[in-house]
N, C-alpha and C. Protein backbone atom coordinates (compact mmCIF):
# COMPACT_ATOMS: atom_id res chain seq x y z
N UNK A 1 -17.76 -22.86 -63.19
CA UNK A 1 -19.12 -22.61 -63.59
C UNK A 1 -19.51 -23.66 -64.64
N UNK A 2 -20.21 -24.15 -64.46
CA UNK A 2 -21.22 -25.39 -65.73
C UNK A 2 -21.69 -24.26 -66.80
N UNK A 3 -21.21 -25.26 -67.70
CA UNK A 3 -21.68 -24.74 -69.38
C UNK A 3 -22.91 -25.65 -69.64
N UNK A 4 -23.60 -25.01 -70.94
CA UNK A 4 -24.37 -25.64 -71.28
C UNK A 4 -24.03 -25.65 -72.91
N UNK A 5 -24.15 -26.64 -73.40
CA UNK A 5 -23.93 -26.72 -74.95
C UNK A 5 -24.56 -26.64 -76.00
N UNK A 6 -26.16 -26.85 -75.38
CA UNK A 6 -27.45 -27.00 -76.43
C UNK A 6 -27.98 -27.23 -75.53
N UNK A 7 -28.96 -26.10 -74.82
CA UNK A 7 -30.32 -25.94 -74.47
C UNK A 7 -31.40 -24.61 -74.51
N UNK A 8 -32.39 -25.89 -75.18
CA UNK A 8 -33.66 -24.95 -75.78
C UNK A 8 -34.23 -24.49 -74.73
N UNK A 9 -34.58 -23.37 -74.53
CA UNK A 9 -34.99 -22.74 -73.32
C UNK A 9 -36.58 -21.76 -74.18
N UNK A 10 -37.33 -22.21 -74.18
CA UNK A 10 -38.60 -21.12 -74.39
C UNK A 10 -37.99 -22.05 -76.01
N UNK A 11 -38.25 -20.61 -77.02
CA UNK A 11 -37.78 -20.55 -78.17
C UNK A 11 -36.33 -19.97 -78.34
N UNK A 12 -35.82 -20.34 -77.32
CA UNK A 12 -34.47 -19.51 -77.28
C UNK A 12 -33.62 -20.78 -77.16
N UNK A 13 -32.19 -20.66 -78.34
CA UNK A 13 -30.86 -22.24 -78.26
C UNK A 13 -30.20 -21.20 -77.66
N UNK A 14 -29.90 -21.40 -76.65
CA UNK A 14 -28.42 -21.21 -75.80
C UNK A 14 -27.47 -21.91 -76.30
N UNK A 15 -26.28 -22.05 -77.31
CA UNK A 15 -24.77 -22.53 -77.09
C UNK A 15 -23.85 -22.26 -77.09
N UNK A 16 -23.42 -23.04 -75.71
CA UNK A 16 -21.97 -22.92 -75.08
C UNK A 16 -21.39 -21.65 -74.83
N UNK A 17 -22.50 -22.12 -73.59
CA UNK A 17 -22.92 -20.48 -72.95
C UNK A 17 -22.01 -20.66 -71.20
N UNK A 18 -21.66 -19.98 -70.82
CA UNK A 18 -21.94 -20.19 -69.41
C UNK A 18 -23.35 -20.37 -68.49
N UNK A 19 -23.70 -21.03 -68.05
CA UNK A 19 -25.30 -21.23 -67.03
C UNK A 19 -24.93 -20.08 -65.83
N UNK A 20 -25.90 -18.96 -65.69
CA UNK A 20 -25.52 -18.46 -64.38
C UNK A 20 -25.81 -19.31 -63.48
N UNK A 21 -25.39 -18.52 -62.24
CA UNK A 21 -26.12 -19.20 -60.68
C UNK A 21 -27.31 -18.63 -59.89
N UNK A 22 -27.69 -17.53 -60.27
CA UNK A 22 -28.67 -17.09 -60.20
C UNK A 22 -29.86 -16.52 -61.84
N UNK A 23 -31.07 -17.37 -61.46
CA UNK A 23 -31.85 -16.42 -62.71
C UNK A 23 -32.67 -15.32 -61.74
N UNK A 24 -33.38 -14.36 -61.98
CA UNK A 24 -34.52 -13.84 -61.91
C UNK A 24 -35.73 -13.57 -62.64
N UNK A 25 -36.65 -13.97 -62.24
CA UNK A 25 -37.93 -13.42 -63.11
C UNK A 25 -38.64 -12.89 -62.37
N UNK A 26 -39.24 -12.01 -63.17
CA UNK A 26 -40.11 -10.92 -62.82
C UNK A 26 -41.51 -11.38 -62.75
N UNK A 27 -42.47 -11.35 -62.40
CA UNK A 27 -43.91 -11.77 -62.24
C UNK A 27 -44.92 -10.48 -61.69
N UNK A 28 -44.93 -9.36 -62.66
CA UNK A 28 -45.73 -8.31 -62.42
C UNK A 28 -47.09 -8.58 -62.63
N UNK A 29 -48.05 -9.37 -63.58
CA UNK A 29 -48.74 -9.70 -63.79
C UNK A 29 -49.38 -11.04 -63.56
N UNK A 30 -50.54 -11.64 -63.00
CA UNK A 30 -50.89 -12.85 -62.44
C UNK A 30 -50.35 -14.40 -63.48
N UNK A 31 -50.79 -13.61 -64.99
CA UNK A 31 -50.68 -13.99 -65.86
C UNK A 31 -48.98 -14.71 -66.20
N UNK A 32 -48.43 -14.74 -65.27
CA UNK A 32 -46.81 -15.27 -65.61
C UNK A 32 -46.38 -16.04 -65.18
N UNK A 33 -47.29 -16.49 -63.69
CA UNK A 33 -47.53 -17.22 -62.93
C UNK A 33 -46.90 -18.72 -63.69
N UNK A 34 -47.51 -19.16 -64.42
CA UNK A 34 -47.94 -20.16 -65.16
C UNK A 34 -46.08 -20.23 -65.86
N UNK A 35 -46.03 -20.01 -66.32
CA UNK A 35 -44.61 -19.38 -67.48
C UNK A 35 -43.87 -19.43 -66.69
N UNK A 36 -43.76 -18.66 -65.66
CA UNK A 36 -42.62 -18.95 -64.65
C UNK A 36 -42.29 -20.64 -64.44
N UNK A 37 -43.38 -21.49 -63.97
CA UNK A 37 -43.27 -22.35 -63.14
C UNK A 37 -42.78 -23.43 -64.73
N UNK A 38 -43.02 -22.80 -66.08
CA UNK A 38 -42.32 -23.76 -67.61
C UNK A 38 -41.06 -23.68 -67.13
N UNK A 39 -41.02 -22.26 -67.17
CA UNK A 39 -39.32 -21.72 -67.25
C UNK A 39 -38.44 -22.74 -66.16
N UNK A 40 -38.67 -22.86 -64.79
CA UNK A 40 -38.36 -23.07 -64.34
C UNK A 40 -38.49 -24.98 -64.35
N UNK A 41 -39.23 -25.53 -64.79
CA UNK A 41 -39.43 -26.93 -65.52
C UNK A 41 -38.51 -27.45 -66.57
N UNK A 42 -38.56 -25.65 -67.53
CA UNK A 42 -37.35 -26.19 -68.62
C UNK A 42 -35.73 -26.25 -68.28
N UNK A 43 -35.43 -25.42 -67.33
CA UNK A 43 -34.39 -25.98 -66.31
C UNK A 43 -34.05 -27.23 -66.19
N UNK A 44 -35.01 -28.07 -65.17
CA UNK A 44 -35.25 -29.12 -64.78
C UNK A 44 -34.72 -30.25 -66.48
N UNK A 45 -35.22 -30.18 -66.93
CA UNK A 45 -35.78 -30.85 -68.11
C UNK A 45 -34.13 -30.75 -68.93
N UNK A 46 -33.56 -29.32 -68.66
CA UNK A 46 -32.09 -29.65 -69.64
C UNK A 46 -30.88 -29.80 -68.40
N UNK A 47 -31.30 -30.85 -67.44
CA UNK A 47 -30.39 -31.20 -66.15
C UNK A 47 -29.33 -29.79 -65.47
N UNK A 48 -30.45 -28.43 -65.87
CA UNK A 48 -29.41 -27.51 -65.04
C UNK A 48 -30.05 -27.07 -64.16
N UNK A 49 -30.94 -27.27 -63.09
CA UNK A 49 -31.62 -26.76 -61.91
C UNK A 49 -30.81 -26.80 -60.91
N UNK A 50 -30.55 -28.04 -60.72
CA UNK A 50 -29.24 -28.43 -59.14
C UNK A 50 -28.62 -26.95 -59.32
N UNK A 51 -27.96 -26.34 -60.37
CA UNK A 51 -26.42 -25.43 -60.55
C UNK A 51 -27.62 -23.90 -60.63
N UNK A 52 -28.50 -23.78 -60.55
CA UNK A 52 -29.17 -22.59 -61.11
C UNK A 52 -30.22 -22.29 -59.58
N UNK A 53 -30.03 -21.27 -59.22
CA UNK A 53 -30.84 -20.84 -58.29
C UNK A 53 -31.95 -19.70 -59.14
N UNK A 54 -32.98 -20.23 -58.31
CA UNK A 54 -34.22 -19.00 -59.01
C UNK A 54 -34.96 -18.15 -58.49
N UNK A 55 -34.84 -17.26 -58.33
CA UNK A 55 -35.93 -15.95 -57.80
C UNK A 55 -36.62 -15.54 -58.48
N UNK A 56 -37.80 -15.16 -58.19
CA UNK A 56 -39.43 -14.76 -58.69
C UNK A 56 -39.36 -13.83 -57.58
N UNK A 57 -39.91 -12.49 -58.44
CA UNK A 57 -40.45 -11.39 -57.69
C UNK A 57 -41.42 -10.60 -57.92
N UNK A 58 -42.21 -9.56 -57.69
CA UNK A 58 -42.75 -8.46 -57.47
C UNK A 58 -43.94 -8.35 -56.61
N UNK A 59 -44.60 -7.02 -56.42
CA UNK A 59 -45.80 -7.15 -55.69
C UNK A 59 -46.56 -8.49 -55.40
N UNK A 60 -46.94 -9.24 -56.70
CA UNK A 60 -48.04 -9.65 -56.80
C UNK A 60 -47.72 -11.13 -56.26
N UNK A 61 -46.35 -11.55 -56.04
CA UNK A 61 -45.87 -12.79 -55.88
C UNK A 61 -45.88 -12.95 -54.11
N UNK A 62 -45.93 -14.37 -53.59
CA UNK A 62 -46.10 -14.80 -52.32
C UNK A 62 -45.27 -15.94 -52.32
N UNK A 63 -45.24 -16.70 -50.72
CA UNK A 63 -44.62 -17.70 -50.76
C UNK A 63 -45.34 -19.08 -51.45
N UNK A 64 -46.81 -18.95 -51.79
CA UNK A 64 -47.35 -19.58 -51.89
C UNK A 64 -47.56 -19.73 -53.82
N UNK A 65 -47.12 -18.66 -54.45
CA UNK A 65 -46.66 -18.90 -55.89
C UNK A 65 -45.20 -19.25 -56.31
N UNK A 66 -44.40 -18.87 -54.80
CA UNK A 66 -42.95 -19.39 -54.92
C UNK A 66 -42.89 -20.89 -55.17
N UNK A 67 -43.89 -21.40 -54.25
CA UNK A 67 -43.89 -22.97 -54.41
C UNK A 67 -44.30 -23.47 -55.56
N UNK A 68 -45.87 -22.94 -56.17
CA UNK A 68 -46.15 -23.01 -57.31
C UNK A 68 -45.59 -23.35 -58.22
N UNK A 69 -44.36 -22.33 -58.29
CA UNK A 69 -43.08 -22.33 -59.72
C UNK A 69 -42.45 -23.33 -58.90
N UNK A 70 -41.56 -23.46 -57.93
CA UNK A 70 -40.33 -24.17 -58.15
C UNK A 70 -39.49 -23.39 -57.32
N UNK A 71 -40.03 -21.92 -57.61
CA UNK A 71 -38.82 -21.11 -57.22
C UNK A 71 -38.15 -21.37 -55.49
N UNK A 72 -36.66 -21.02 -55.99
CA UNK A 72 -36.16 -21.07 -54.54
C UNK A 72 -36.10 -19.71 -53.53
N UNK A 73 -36.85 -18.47 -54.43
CA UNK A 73 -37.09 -17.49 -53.37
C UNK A 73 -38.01 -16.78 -53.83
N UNK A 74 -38.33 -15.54 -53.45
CA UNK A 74 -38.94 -14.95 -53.91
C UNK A 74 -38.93 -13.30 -52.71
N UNK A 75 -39.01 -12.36 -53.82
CA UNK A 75 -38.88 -11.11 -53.05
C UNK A 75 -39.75 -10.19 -53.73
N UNK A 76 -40.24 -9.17 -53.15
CA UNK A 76 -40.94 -7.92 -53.34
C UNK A 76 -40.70 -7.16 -54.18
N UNK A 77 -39.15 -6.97 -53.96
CA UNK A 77 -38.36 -5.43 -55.05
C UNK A 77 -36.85 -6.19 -54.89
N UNK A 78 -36.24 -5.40 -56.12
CA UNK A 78 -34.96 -5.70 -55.86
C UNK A 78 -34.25 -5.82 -55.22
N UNK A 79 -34.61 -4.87 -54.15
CA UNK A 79 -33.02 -4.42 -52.83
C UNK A 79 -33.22 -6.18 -52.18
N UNK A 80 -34.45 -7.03 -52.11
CA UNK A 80 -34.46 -8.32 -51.54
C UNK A 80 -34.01 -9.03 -52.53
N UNK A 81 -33.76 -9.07 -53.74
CA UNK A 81 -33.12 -10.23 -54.97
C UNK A 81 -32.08 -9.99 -54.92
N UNK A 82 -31.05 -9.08 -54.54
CA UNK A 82 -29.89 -8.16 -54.63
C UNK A 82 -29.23 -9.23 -52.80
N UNK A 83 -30.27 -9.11 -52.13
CA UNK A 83 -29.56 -9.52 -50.99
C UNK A 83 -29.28 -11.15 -51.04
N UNK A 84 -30.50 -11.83 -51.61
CA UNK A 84 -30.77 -13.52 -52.28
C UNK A 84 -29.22 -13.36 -52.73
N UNK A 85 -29.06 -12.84 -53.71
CA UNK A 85 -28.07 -13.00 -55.36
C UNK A 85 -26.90 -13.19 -54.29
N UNK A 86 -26.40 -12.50 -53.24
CA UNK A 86 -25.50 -11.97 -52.79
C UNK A 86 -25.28 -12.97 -51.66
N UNK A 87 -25.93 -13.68 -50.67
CA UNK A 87 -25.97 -14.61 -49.51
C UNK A 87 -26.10 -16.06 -50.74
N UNK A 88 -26.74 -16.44 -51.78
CA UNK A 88 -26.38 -17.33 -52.50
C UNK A 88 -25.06 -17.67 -53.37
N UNK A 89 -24.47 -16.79 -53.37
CA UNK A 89 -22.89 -16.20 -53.93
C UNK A 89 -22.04 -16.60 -52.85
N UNK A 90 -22.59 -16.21 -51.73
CA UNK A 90 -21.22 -16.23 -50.45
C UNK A 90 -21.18 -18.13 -50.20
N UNK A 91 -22.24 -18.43 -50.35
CA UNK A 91 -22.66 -19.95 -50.07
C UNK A 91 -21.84 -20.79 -51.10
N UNK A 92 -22.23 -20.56 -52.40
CA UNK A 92 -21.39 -21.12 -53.55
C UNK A 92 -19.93 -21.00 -53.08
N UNK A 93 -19.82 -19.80 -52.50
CA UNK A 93 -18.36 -19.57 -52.42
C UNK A 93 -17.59 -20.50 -51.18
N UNK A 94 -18.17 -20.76 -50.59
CA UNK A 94 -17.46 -21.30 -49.14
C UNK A 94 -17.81 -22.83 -49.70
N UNK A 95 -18.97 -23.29 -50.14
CA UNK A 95 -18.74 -24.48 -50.80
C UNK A 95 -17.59 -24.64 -51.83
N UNK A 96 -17.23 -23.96 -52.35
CA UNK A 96 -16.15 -23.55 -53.27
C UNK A 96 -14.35 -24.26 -52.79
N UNK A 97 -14.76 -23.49 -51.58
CA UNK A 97 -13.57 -23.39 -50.81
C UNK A 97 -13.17 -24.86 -50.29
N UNK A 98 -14.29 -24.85 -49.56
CA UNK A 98 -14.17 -26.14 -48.42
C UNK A 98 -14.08 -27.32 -49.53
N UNK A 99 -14.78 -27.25 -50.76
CA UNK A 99 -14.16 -28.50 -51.72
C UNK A 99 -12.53 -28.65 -52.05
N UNK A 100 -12.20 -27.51 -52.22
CA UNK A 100 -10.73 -27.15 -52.16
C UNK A 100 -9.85 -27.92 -51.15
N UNK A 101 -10.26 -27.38 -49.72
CA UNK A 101 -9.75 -27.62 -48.84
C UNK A 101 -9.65 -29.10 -48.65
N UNK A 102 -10.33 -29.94 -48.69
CA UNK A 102 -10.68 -31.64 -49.24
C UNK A 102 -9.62 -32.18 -49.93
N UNK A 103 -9.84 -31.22 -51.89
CA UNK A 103 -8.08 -31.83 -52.42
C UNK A 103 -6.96 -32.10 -51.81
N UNK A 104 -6.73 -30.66 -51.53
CA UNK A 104 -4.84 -30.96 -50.71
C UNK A 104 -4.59 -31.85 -50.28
């Protein structure tokens, strides 16, 4: 898993943290729209996007604010971020592997 050592995220220092592989944000209100697509910039900006997958969800979100942000998915309700989190996990994982398999 990639660390990060010093990055400012919002008003928030993360250090020497682990980076997950999945974030989620929530977007209940139109109003986050905007914030999402920072958040997901300030990623970009401290070279951890490649390693960070992002989901944006709720009612109010489409494929067409998915693009907006950046995001690489986007779902309705959880039981669909839960399935993302979980098919993006198995993927990491077999990439995982098959790099493995390369060493020997």
């Amino acid at each position: 898993m990639k660390r990060a050592n010093l990055v400012e995220f919002g008003k928030i220092i993360i250090e020497d943290v682990d980076v997950p592989q999945v974030i989620g944000v929530s977007g209940f209100l139109t109003l986050t729209f905007d914030p999402m697509k920072a958040t997901i910039e300030a990623l970009e900006e401290a070279g951890l996007r490649d390693s960070i997958k992002v989901m944006i969800g709720s009612g109010q979100i489409d494929d067409q604010i998915r693009k907006h942000t950046g995001a690489d998915a986007y779902g309705r309700d959880a039981v669909i971020a839960v399935t993302f989190a979980k098919q993006w996990a198995r993927e990491k994982q077999s990439e995982h592997q098959l790099g493995r398999a390369f060493i020997r």
